[in-house]
N, C-alpha and C. Protein backbone atom coordinates (compact mmCIF):
# COMPACT_ATOMS: atom_id res chain seq x y z
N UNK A 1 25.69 179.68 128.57
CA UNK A 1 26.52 180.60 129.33
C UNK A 1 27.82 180.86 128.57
N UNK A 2 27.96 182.08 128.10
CA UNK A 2 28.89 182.43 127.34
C UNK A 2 30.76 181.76 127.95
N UNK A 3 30.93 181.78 129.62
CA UNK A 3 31.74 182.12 130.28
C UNK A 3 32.39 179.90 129.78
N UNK A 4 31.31 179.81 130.26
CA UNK A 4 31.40 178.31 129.87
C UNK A 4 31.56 177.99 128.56
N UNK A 5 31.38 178.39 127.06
CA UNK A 5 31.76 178.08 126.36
C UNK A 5 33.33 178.20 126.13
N UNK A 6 34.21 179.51 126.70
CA UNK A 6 35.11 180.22 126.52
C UNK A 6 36.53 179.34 127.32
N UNK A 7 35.67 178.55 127.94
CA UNK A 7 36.64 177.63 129.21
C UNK A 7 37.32 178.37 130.03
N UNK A 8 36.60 179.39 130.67
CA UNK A 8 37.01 179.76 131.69
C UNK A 8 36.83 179.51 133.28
N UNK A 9 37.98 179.79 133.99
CA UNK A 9 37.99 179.50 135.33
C UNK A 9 38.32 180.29 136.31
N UNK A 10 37.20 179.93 137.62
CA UNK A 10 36.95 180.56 138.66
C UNK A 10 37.90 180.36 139.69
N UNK A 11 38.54 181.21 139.98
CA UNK A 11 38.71 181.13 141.42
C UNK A 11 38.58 181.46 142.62
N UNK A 12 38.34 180.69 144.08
CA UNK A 12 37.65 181.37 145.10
C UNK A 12 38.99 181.14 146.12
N UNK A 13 38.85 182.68 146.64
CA UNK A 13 39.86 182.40 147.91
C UNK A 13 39.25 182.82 149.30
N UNK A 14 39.71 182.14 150.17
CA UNK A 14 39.31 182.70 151.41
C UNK A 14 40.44 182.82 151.93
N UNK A 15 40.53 184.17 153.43
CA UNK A 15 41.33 184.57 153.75
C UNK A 15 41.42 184.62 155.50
N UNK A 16 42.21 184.44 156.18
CA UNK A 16 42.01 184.59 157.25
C UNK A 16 43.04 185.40 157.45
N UNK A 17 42.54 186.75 157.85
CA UNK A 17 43.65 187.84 158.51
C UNK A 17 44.64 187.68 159.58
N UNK A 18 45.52 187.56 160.16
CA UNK A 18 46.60 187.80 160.96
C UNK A 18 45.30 188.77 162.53
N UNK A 19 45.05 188.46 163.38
CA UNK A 19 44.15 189.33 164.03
C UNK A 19 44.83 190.64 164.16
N UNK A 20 45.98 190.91 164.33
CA UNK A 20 47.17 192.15 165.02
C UNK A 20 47.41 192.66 163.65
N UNK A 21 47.01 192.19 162.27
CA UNK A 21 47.18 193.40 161.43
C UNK A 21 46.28 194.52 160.99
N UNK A 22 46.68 195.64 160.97
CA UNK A 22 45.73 197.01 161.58
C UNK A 22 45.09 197.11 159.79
N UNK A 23 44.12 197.45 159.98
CA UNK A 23 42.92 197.60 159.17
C UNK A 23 43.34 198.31 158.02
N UNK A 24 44.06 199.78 157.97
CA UNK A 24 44.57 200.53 157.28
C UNK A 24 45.88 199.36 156.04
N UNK A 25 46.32 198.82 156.92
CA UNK A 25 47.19 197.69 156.26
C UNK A 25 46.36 196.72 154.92
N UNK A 26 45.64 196.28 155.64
CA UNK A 26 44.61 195.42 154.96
C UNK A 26 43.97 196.44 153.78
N UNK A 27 43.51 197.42 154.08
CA UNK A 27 42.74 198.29 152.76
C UNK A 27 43.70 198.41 152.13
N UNK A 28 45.23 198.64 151.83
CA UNK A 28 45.93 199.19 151.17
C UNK A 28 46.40 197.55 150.47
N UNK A 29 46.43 196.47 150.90
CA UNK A 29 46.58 195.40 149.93
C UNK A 29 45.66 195.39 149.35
N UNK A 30 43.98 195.28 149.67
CA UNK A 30 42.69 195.23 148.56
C UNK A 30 43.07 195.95 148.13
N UNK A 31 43.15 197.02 147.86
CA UNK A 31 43.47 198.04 146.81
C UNK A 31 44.28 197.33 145.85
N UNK A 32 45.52 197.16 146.28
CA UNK A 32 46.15 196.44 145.39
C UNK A 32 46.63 195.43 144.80
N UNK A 33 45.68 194.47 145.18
CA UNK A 33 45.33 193.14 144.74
C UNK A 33 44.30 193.55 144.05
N UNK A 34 43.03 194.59 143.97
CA UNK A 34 42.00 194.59 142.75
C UNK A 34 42.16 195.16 141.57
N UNK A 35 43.71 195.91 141.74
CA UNK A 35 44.02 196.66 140.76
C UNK A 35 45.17 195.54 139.55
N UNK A 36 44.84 194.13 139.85
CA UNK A 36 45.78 193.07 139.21
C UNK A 36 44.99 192.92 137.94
N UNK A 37 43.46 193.04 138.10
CA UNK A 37 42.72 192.93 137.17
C UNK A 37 43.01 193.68 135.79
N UNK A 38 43.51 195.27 136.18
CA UNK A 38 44.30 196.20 135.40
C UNK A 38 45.76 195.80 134.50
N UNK A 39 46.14 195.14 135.33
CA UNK A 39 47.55 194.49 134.79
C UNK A 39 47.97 192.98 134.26
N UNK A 40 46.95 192.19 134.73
CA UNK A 40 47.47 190.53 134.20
C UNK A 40 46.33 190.53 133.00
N UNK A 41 46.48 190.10 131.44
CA UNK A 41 45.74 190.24 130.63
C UNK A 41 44.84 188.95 130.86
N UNK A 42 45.17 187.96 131.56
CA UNK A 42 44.55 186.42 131.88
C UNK A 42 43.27 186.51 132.89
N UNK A 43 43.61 187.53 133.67
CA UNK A 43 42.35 187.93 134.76
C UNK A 43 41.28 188.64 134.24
N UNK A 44 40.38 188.41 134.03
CA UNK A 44 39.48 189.09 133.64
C UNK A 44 38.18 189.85 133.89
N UNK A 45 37.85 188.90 135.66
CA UNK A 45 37.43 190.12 136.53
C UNK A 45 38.02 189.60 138.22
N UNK A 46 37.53 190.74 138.79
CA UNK A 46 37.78 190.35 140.63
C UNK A 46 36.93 191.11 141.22
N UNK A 47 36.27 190.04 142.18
CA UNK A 47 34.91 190.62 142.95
C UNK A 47 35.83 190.19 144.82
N UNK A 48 35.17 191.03 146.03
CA UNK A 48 35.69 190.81 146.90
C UNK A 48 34.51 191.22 147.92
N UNK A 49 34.75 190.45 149.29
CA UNK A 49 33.43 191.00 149.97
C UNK A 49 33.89 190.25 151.39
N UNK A 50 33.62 190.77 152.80
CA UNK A 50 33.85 190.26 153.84
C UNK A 50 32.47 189.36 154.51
N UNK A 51 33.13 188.90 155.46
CA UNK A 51 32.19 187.59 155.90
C UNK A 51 30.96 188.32 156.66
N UNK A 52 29.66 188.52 156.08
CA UNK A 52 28.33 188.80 156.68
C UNK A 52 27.46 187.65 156.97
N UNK A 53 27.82 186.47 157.62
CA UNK A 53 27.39 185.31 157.87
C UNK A 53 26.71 185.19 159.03
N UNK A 54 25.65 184.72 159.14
CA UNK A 54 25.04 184.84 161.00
C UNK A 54 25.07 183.31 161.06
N UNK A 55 25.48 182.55 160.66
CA UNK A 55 25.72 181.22 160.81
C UNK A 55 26.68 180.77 161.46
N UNK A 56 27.86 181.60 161.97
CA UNK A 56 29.07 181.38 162.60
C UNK A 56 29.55 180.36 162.07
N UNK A 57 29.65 179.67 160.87
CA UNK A 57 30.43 178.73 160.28
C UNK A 57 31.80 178.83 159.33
N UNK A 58 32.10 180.16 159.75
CA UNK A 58 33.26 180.94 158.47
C UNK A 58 34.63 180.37 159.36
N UNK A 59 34.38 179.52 160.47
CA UNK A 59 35.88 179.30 160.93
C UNK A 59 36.90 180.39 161.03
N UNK A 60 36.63 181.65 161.24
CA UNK A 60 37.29 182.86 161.41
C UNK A 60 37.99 183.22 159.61
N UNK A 61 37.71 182.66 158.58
CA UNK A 61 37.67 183.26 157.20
C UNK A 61 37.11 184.54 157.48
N UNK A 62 37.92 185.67 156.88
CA UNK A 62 37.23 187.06 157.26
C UNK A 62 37.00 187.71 155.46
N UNK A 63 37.56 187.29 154.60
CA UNK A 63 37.96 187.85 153.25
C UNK A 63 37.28 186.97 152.41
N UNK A 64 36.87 186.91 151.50
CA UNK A 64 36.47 185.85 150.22
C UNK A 64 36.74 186.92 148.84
N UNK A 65 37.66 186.35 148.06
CA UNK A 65 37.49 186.70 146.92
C UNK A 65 37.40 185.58 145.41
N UNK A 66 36.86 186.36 144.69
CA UNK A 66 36.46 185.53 143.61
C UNK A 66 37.20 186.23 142.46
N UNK A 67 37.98 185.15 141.39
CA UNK A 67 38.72 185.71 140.00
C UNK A 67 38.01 184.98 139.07
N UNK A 68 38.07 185.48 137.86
CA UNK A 68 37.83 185.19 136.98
C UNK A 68 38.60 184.80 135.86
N UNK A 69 39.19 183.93 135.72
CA UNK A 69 40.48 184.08 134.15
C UNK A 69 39.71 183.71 132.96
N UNK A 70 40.65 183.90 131.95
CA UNK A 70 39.80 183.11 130.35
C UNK A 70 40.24 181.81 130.24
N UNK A 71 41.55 180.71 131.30
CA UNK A 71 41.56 179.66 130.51
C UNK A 71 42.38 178.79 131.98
N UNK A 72 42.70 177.75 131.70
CA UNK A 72 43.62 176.99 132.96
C UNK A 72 44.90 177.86 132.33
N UNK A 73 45.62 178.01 131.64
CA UNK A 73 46.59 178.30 131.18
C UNK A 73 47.05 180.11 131.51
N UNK A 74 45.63 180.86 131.37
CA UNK A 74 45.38 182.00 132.40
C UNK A 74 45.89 182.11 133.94
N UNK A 75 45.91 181.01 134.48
CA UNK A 75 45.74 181.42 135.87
C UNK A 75 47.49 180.80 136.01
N UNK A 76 47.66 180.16 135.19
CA UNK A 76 49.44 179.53 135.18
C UNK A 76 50.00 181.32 134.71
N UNK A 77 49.76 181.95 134.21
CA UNK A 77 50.11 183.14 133.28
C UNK A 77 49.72 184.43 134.69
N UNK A 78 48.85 184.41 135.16
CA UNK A 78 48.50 184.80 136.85
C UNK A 78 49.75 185.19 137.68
N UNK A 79 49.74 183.72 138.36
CA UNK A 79 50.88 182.97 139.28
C UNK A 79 51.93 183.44 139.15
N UNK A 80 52.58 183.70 137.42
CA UNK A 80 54.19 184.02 137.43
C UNK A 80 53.85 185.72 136.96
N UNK A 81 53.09 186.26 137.06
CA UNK A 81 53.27 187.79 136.46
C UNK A 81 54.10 188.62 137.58
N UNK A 82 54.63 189.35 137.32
CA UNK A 82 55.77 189.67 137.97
C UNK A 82 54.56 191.15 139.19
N UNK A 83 53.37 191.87 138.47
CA UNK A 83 52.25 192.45 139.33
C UNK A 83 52.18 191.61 140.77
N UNK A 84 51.46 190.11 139.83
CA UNK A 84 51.02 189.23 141.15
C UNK A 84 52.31 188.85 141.97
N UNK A 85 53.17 188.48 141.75
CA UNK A 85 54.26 188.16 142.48
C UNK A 85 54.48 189.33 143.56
N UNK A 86 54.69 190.48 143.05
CA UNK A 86 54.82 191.77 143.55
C UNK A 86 53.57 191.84 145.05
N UNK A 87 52.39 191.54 144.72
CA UNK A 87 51.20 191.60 145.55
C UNK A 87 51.31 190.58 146.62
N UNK A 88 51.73 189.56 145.82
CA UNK A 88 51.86 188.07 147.15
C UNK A 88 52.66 188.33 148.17
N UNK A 89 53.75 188.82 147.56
CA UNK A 89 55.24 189.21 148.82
C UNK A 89 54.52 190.50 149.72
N UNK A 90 53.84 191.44 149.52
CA UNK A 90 53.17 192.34 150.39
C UNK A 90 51.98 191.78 150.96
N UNK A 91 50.82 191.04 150.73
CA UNK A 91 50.09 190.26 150.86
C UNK A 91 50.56 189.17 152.36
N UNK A 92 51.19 188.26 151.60
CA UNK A 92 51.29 187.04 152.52
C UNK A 92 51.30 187.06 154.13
N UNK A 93 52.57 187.75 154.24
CA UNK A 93 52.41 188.16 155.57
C UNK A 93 51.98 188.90 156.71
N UNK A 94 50.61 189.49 155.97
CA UNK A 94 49.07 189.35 156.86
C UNK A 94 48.06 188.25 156.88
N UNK A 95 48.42 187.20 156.28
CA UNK A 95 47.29 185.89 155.55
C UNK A 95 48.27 185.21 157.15
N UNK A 96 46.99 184.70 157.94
CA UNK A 96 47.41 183.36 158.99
C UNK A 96 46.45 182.10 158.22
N UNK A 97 45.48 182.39 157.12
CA UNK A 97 45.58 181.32 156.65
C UNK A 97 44.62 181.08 155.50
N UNK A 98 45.00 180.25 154.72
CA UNK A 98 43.69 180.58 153.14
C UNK A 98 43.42 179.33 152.16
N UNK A 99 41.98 179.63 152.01
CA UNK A 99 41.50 178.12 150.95
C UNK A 99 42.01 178.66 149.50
N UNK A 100 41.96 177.73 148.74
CA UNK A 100 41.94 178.27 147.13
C UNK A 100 41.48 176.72 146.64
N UNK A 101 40.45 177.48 145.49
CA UNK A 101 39.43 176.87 145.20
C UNK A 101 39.40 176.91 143.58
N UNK A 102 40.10 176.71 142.37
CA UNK A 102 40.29 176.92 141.11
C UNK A 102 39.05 175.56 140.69
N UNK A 103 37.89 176.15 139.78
CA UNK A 103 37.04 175.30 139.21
C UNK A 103 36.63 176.10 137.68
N UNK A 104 36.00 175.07 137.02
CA UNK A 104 35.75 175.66 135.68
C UNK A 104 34.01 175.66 135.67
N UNK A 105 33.41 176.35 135.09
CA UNK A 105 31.81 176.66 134.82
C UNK A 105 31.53 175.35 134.85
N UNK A 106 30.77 174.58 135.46
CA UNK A 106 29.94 173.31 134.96
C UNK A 106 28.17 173.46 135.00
N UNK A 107 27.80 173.11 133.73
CA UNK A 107 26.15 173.55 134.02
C UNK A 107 25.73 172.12 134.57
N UNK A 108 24.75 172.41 135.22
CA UNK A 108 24.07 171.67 135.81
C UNK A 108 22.49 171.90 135.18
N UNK A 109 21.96 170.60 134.96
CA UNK A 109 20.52 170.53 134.32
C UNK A 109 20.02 169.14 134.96
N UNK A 110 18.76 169.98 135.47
CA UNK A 110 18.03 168.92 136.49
C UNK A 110 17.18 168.41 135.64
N UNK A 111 17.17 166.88 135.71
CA UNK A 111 16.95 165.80 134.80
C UNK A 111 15.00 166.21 135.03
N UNK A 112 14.53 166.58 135.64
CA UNK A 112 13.26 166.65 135.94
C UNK A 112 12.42 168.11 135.44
């Protein structure tokens, strides 16, 4: 796996919306939280998708997104870009609440 040689790392967020923030609100941050990909050279992709679960186990998580950087040192380079900073301060205060999940490729090979 190319992604794994390169030492890159994933990150997963989940999101729990504010219930009282209006929908139109919310599209206009995705928008511009996917457009970070455009601007931080460390990100290298962003995938996003809402909760289609019939399991009722999402604990009211309504958002999941997934990043991609090229390195641990990427996502430190993330954090302080003055884009993302910009996004968090418009962002945050629709978030009532969120996982973050930073891991690196590990292969797995079943001994059998």
């Amino acid at each position: 796996m190319e992604e794994e040689a390169k030492g890159f790392v994933r990150r997963v967020l989940l999101f729990k919306v504010k219930p009282e923030t209006p929908p139109d609100q919310i599209e206009e941050a995705i928008k511009r939280y996917s457009n970070l990909v455009n601007l931080v050279e460390s990100l290298k992709s962003w995938h996003m998708g809402t909760d289609v679960s019939i399991e009722n186990l999402q604990e009211g998580f309504t958002h999941v997104f997934e990043l991609t950087y090229e390195s641990a040192e990427g996502v430190a380079e993330y954090m302080a870009h003055p884009a993302h900073l910009e996004f968090h301060e418009l962002f945050w205060p629709l978030v009532e609440k969120v996982v973050v999940i930073d891991y690196k490729l590990t292969p797995f090979r079943n001994p059998n």
